[in-house]
C-alpha atoms as a PDB file:
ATOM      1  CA  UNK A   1       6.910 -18.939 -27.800  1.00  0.00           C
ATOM      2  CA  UNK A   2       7.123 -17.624 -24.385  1.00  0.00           C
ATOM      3  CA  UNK A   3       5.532 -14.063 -23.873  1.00  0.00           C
ATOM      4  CA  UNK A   4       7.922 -11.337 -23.515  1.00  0.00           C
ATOM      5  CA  UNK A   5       7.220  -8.815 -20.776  1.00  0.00           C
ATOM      6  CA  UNK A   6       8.333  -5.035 -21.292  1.00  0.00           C
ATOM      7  CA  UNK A   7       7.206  -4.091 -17.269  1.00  0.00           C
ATOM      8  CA  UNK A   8       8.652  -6.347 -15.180  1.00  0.00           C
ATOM      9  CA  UNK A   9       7.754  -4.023 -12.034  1.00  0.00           C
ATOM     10  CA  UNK A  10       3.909  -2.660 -11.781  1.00  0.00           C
ATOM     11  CA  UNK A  11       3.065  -0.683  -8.906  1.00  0.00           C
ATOM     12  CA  UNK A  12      -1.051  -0.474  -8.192  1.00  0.00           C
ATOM     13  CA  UNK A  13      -1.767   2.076  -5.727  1.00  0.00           C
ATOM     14  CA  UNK A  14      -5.445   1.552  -3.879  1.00  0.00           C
ATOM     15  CA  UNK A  15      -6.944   4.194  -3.025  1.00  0.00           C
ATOM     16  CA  UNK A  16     -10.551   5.473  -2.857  1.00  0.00           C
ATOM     17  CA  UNK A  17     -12.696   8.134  -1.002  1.00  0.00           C
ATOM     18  CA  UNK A  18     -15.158   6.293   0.423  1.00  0.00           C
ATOM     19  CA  UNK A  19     -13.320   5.278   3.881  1.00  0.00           C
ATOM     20  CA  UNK A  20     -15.964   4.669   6.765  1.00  0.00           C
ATOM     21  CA  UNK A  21     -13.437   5.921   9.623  1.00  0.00           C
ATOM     22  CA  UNK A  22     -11.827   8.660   7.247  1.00  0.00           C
ATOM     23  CA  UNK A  23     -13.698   9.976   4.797  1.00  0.00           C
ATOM     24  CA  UNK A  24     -11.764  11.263   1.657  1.00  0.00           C
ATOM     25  CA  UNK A  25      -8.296  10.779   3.589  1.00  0.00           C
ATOM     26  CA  UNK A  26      -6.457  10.167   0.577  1.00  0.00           C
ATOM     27  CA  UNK A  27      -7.158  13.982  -0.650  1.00  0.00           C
ATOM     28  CA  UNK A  28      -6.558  15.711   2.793  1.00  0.00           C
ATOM     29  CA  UNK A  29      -4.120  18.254   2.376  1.00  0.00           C
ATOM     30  CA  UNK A  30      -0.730  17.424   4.133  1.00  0.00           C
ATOM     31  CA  UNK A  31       1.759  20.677   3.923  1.00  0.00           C
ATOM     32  CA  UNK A  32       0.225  21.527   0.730  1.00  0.00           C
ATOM     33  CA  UNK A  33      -0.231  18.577  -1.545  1.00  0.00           C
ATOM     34  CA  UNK A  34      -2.807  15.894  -0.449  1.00  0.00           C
ATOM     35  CA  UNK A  35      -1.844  12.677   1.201  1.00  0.00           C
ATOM     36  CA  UNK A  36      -2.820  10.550  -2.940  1.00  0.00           C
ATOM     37  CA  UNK A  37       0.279  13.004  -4.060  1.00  0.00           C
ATOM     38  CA  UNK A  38       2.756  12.194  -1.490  1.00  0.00           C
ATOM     39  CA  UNK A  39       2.265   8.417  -1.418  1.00  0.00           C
ATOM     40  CA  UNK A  40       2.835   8.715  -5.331  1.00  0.00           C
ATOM     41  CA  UNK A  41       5.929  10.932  -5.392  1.00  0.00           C
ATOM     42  CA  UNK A  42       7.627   8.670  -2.564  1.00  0.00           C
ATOM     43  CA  UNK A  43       6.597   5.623  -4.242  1.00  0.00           C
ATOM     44  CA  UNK A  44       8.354   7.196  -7.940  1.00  0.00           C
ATOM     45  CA  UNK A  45      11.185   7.557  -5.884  1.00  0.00           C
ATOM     46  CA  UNK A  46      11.807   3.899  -6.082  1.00  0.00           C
ATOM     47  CA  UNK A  47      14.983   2.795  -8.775  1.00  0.00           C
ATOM     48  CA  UNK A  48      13.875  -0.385  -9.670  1.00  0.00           C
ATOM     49  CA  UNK A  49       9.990   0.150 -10.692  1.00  0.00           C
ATOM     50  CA  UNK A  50       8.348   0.481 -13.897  1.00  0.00           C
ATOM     51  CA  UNK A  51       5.727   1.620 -13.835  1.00  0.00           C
ATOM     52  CA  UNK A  52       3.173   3.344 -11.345  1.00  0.00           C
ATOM     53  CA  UNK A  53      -0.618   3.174 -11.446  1.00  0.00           C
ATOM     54  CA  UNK A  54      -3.332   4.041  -8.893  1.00  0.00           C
ATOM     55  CA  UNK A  55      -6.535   1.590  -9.071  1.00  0.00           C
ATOM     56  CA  UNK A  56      -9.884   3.107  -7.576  1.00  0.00           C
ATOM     57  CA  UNK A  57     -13.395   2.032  -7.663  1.00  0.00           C
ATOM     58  CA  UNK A  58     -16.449   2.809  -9.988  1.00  0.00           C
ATOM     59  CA  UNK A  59     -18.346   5.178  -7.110  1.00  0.00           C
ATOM     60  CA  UNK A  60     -18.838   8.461  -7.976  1.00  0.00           C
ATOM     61  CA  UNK A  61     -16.900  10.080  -4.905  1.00  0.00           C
ATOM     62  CA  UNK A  62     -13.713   8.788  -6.609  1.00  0.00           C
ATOM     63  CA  UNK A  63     -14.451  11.309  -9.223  1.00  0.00           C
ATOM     64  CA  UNK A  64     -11.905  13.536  -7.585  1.00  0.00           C
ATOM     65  CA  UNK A  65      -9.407  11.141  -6.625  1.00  0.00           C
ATOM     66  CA  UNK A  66      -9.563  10.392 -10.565  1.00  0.00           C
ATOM     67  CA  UNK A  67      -8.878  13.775 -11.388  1.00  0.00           C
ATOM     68  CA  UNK A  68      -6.534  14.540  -8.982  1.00  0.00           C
ATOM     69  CA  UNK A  69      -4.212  11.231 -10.772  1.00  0.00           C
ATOM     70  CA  UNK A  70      -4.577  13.524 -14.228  1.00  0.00           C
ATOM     71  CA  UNK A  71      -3.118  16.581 -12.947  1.00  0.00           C
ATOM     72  CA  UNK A  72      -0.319  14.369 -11.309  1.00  0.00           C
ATOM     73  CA  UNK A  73       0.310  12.576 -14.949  1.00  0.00           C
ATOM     74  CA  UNK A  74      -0.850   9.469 -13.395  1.00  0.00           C
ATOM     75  CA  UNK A  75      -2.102   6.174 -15.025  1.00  0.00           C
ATOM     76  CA  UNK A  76      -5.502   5.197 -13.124  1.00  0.00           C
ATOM     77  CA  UNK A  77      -7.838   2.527 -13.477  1.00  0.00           C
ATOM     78  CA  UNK A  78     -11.268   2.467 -12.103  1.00  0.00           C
ATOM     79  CA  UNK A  79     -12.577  -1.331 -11.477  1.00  0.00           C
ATOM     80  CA  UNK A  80     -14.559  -3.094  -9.057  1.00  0.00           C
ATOM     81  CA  UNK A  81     -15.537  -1.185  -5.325  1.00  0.00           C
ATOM     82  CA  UNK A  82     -15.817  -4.200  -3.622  1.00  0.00           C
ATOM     83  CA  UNK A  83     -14.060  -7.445  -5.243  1.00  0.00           C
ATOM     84  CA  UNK A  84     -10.433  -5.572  -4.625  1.00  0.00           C
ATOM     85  CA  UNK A  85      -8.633  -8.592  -5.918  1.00  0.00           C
ATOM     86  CA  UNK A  86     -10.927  -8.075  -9.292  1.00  0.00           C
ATOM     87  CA  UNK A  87      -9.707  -4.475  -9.251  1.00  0.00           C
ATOM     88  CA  UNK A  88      -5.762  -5.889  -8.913  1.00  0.00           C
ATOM     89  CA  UNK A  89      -6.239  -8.644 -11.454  1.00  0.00           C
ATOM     90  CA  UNK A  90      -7.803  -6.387 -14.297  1.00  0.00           C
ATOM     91  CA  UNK A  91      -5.965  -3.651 -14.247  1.00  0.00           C
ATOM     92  CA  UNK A  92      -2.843  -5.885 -13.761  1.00  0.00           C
ATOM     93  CA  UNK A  93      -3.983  -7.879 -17.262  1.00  0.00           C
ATOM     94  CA  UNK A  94      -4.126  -4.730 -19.210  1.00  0.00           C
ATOM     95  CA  UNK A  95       0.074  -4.664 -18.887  1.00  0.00           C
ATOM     96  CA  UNK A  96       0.689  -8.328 -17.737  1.00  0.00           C
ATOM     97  CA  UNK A  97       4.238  -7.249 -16.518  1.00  0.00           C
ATOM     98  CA  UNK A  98       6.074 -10.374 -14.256  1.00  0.00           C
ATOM     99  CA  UNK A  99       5.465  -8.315 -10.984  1.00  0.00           C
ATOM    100  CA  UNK A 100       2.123  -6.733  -9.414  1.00  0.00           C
ATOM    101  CA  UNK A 101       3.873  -4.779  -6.684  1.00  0.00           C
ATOM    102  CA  UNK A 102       0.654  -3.551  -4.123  1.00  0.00           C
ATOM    103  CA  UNK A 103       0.836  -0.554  -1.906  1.00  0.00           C
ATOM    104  CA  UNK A 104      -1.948   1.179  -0.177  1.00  0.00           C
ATOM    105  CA  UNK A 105      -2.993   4.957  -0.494  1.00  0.00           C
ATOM    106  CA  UNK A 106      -3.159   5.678   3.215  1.00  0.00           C
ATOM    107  CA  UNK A 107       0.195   5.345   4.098  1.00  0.00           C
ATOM    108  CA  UNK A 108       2.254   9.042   3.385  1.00  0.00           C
ATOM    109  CA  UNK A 109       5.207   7.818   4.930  1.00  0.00           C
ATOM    110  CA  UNK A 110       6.157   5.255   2.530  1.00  0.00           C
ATOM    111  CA  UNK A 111      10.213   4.220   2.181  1.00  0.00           C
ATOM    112  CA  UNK A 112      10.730   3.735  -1.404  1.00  0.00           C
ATOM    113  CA  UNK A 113      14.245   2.623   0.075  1.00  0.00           C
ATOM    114  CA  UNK A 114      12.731  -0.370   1.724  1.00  0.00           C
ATOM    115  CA  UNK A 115      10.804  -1.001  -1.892  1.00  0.00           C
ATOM    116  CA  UNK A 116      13.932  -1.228  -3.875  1.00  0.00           C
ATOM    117  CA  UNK A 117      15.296  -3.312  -1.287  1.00  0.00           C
ATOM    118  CA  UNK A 118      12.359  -5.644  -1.189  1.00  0.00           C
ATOM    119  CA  UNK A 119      13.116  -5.672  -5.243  1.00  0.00           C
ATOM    120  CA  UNK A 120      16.797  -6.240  -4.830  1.00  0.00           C
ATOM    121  CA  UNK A 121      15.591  -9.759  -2.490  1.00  0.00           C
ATOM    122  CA  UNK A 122      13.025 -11.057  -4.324  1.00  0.00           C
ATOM    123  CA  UNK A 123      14.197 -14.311  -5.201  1.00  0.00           C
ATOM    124  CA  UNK A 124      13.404 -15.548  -9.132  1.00  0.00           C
ATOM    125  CA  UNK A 125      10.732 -18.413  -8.051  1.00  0.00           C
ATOM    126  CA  UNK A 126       9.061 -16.723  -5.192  1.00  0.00           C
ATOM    127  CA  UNK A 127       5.122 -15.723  -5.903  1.00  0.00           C
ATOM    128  CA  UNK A 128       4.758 -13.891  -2.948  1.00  0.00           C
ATOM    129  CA  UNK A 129       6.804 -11.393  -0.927  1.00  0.00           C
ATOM    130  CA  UNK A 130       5.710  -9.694   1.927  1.00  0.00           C
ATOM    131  CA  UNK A 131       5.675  -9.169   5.750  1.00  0.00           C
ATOM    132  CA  UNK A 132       4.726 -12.701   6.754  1.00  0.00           C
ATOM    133  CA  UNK A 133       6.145 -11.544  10.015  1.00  0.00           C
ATOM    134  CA  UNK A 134       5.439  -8.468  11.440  1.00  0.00           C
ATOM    135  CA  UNK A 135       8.511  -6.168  11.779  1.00  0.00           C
ATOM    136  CA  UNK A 136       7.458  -2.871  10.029  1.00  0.00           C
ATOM    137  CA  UNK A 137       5.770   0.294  11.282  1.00  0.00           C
ATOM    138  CA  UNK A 138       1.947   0.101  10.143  1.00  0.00           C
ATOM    139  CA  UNK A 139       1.933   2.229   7.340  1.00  0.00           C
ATOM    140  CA  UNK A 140       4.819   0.966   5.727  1.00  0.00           C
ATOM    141  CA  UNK A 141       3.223  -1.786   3.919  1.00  0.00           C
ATOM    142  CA  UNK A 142       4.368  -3.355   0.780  1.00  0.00           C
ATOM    143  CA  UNK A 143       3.552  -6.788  -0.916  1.00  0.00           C
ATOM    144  CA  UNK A 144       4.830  -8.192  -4.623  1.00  0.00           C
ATOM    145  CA  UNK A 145       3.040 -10.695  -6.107  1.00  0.00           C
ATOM    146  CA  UNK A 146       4.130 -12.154  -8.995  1.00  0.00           C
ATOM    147  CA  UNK A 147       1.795 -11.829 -11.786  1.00  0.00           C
ATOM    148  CA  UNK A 148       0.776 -15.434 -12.402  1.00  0.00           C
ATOM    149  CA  UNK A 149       0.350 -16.090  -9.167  1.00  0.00           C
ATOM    150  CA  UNK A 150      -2.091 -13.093  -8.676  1.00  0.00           C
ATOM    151  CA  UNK A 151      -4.299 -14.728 -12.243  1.00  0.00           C
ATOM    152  CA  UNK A 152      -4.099 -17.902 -10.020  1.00  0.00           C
ATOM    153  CA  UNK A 153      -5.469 -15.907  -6.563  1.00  0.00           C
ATOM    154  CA  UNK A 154      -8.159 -14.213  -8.844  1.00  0.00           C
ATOM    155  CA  UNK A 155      -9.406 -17.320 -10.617  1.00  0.00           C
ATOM    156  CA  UNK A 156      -9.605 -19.524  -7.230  1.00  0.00           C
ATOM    157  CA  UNK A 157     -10.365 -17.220  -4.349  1.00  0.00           C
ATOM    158  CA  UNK A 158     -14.111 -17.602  -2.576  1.00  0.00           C
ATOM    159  CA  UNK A 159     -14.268 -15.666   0.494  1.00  0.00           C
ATOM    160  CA  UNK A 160     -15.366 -12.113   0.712  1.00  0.00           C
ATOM    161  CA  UNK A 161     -12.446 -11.454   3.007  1.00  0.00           C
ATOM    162  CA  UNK A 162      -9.813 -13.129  -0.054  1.00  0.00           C
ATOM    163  CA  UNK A 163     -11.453 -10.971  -2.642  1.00  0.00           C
ATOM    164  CA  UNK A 164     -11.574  -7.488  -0.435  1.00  0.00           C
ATOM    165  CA  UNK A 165      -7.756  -8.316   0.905  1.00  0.00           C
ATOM    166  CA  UNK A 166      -6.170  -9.062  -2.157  1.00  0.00           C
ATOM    167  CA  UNK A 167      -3.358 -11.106  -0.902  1.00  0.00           C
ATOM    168  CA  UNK A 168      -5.386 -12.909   1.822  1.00  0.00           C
ATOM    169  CA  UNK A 169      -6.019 -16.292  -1.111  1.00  0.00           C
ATOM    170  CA  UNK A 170      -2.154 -16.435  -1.804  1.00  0.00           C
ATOM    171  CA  UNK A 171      -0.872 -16.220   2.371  1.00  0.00           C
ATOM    172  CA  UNK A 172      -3.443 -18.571   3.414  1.00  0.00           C
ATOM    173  CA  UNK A 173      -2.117 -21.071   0.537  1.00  0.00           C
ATOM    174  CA  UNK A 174       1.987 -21.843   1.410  1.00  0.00           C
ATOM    175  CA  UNK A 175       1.383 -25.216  -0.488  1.00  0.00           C
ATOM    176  CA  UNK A 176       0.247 -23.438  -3.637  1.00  0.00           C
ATOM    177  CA  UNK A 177       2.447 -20.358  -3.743  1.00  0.00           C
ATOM    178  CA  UNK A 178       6.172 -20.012  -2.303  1.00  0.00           C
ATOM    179  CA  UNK A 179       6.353 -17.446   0.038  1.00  0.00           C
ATOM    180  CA  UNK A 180       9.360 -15.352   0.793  1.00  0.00           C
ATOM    181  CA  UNK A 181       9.261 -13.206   4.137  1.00  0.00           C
ATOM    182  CA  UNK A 182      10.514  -9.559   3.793  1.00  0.00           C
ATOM    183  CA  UNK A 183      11.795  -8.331   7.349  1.00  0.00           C
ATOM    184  CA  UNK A 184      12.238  -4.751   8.215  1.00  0.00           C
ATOM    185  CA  UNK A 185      16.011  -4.097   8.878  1.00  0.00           C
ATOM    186  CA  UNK A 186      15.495  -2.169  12.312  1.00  0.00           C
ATOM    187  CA  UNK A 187      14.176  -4.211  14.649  1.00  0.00           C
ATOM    188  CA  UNK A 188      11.603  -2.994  17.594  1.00  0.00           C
ATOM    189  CA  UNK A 189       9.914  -0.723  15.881  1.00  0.00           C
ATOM    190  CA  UNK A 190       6.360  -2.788  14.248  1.00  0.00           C
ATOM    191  CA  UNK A 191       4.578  -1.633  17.514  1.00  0.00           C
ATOM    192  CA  UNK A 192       4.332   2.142  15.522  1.00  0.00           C
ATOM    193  CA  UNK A 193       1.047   3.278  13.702  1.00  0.00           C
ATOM    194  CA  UNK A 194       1.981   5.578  10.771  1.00  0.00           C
ATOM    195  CA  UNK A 195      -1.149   4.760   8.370  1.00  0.00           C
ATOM    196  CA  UNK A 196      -3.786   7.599   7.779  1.00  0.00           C
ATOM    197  CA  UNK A 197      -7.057   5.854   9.158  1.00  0.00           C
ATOM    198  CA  UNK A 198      -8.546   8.072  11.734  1.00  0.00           C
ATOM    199  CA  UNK A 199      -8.184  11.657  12.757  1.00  0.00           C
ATOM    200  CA  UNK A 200      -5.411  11.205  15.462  1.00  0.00           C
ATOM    201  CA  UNK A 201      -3.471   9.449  12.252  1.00  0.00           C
ATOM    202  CA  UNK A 202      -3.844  12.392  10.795  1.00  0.00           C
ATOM    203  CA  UNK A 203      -3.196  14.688  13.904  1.00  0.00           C
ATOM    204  CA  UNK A 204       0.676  12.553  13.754  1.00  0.00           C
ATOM    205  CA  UNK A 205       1.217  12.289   9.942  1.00  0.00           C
ATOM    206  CA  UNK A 206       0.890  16.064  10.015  1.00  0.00           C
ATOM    207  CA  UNK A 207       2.904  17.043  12.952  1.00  0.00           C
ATOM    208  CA  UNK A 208       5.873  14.900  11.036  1.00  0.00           C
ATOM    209  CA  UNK A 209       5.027  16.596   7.677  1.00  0.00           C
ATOM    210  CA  UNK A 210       5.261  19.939   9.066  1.00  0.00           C
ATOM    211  CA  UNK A 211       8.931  19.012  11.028  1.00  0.00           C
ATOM    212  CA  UNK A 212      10.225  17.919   7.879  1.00  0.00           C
ATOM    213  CA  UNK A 213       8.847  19.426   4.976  1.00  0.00           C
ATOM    214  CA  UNK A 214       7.332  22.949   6.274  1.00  0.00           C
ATOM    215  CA  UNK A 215      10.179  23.894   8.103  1.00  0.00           C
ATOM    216  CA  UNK A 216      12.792  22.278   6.623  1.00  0.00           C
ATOM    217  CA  UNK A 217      11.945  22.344   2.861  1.00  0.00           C
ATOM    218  CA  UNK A 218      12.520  18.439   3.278  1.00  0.00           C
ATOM    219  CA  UNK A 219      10.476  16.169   0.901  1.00  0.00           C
ATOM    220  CA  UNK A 220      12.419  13.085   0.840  1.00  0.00           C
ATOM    221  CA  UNK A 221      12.861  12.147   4.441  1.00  0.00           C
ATOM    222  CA  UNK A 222      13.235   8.608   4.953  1.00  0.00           C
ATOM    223  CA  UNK A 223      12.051   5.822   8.207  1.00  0.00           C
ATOM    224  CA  UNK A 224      15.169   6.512  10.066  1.00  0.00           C
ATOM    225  CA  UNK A 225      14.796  10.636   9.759  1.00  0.00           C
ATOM    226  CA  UNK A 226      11.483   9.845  11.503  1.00  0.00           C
ATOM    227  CA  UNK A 227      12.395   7.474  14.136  1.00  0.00           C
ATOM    228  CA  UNK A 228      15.449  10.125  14.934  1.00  0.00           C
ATOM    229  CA  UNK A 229      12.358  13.161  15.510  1.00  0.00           C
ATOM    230  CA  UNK A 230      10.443  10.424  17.939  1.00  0.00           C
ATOM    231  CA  UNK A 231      13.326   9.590  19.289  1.00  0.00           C
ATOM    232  CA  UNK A 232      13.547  13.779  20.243  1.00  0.00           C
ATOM    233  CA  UNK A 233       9.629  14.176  21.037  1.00  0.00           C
ATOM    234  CA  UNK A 234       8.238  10.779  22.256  1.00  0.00           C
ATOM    235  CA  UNK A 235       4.890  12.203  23.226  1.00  0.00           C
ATOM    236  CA  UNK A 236       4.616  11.733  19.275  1.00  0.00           C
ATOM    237  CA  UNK A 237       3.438   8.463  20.105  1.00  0.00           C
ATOM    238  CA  UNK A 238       0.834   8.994  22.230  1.00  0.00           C
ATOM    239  CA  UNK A 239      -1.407  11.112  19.421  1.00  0.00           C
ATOM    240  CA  UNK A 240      -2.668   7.645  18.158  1.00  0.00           C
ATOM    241  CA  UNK A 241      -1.564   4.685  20.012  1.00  0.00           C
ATOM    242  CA  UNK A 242      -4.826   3.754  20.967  1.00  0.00           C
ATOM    243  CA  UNK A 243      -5.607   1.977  17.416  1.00  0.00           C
ATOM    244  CA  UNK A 244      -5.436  -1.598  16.532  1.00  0.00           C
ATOM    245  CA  UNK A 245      -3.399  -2.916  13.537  1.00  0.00           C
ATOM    246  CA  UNK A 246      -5.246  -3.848  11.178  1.00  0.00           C
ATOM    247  CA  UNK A 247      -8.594  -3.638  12.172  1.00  0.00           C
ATOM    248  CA  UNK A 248     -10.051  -3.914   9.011  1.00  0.00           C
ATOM    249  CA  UNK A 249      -9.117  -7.061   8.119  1.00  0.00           C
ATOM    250  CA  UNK A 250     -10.239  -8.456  11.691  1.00  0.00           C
ATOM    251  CA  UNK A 251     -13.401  -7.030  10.839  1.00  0.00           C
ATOM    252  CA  UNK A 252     -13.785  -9.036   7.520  1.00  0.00           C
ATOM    253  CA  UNK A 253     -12.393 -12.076   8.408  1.00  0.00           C
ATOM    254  CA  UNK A 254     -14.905 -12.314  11.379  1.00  0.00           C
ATOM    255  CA  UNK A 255     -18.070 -11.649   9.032  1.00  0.00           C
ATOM    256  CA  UNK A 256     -16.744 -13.896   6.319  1.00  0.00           C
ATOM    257  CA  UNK A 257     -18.642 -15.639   3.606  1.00  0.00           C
ATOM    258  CA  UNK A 258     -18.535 -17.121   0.466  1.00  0.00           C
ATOM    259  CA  UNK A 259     -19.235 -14.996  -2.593  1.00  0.00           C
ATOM    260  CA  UNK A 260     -21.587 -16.131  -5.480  1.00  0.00           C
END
């Protein structure tokens, strides 16, 4: 008989506190609640999820981060540091729902619009949806992976830069796993950095918090509320457009190697 699953949609938040450009960013207060709380509210916002749970690492510096998920009523799981795809796949297992959707903890400006809508589009046989082309704002990142296909990634994958990217195993692999391309409805605006990675990130991320929530009382602003405040103070964009996209996974995939 085929197994029945109850969660079709499982959300794993990654997050730690160990970051080597920004230490503890996840916890850094943004208009009152740290930037862990606001990715988790805006991602809850989302109609079409089941279930939410934030996935951290064994190190004792995530001992806050932990805590900080049980005053917000928040599953977490604590796994691997290192083998991030490990982390995924076990804490995926413990639920086995049809759909790992993966979001990252440094990005407070998360659209849960653009989540259900990448819910609403996923067709029934795809394994893997995600921005295979570039068309979002850094910092709005989403992948869904269906479930099998992320047993498959965990069971197979050998490079250090597969098992710390999650995802890297199942892109690099078309002929194994059927892709599906999830394009960002505005067009012309990828080129914008609104992930929480370095101070100046943080320097922006707060300037919009305090427009919109601070002074307006307004926790549920969306892409386009923000693109309508650059759009009235451009010089937002100079604050931190001196960063590379992505630079983390440059970094791995240039010192790559095959684990034991």
């Amino acid at each position: 008989m085929e197994e029945v699953r109850l969660v079709k949609f499982l959300v794993l938040i990654q997050a730690r506190c160990g970051s080597s450009r920004l230490p503890n960013k996840v916890l850094k207060d943004i208009c009152g609640k740290t930037d862990l709380q606001w990715v988790i509210e805006r991602v809850k916002r989302s109609k079409n999820i089941d279930e939410v749970m934030v996935i951290t690492s064994i190190e004792k510096n995530n001992l806050p981060l932990i805590q900080k998920c049980v005053e917000l009523d928040t599953r977490v799981f604590v796994g691997s540091e290192n083998d991030v795809l490990d982390r995924y796949y076990q804490a995926a297992k413990l639920i086995k729902p049809e759909y790992v959707i993966r979001i990252t903890a440094d990005c407070p400006l998360f659209d849960w619009n653009y989540l259900d809508m990448a819910i609403e589009q996923i067709e029934p046989d795809t394994d893997y949806m995600g921005e295979l082309t570039v068309s979002f704002p850094d910092g709005l990142d989403l992948e869904i992976i269906k479930y099998t296909a992320l047993e498959k990634a965990w069971e197979e994958a050998k490079l250090a830069s597969e098992r710390e990217h999650v995802t890297q195993y199942i892109i690099k692999h078309p002929e194994l796993f059927k892709h599906q391309n999830f394009e960002c409805p505005i067009e012309g605006i990828s080129n914008l950095r609104w992930t929480l990675d370095e101070d100046e990130d943080y320097e922006l991320i707060s300037e919009i918090y305090q427009h919109f929530v601070a002074s307006k009382g307004m926790e549920d602003f969306t892409t386009e509320d923000v693109l309508g405040l650059i759009k009235e103070k451009p010089e937002l964009l100079n604050i931190n457009s001196k960063f590379a996209r992505n630079e983390g996974l440059m970094k791995s995939l240039e010192n790559d190697y095959v684990v034991s």
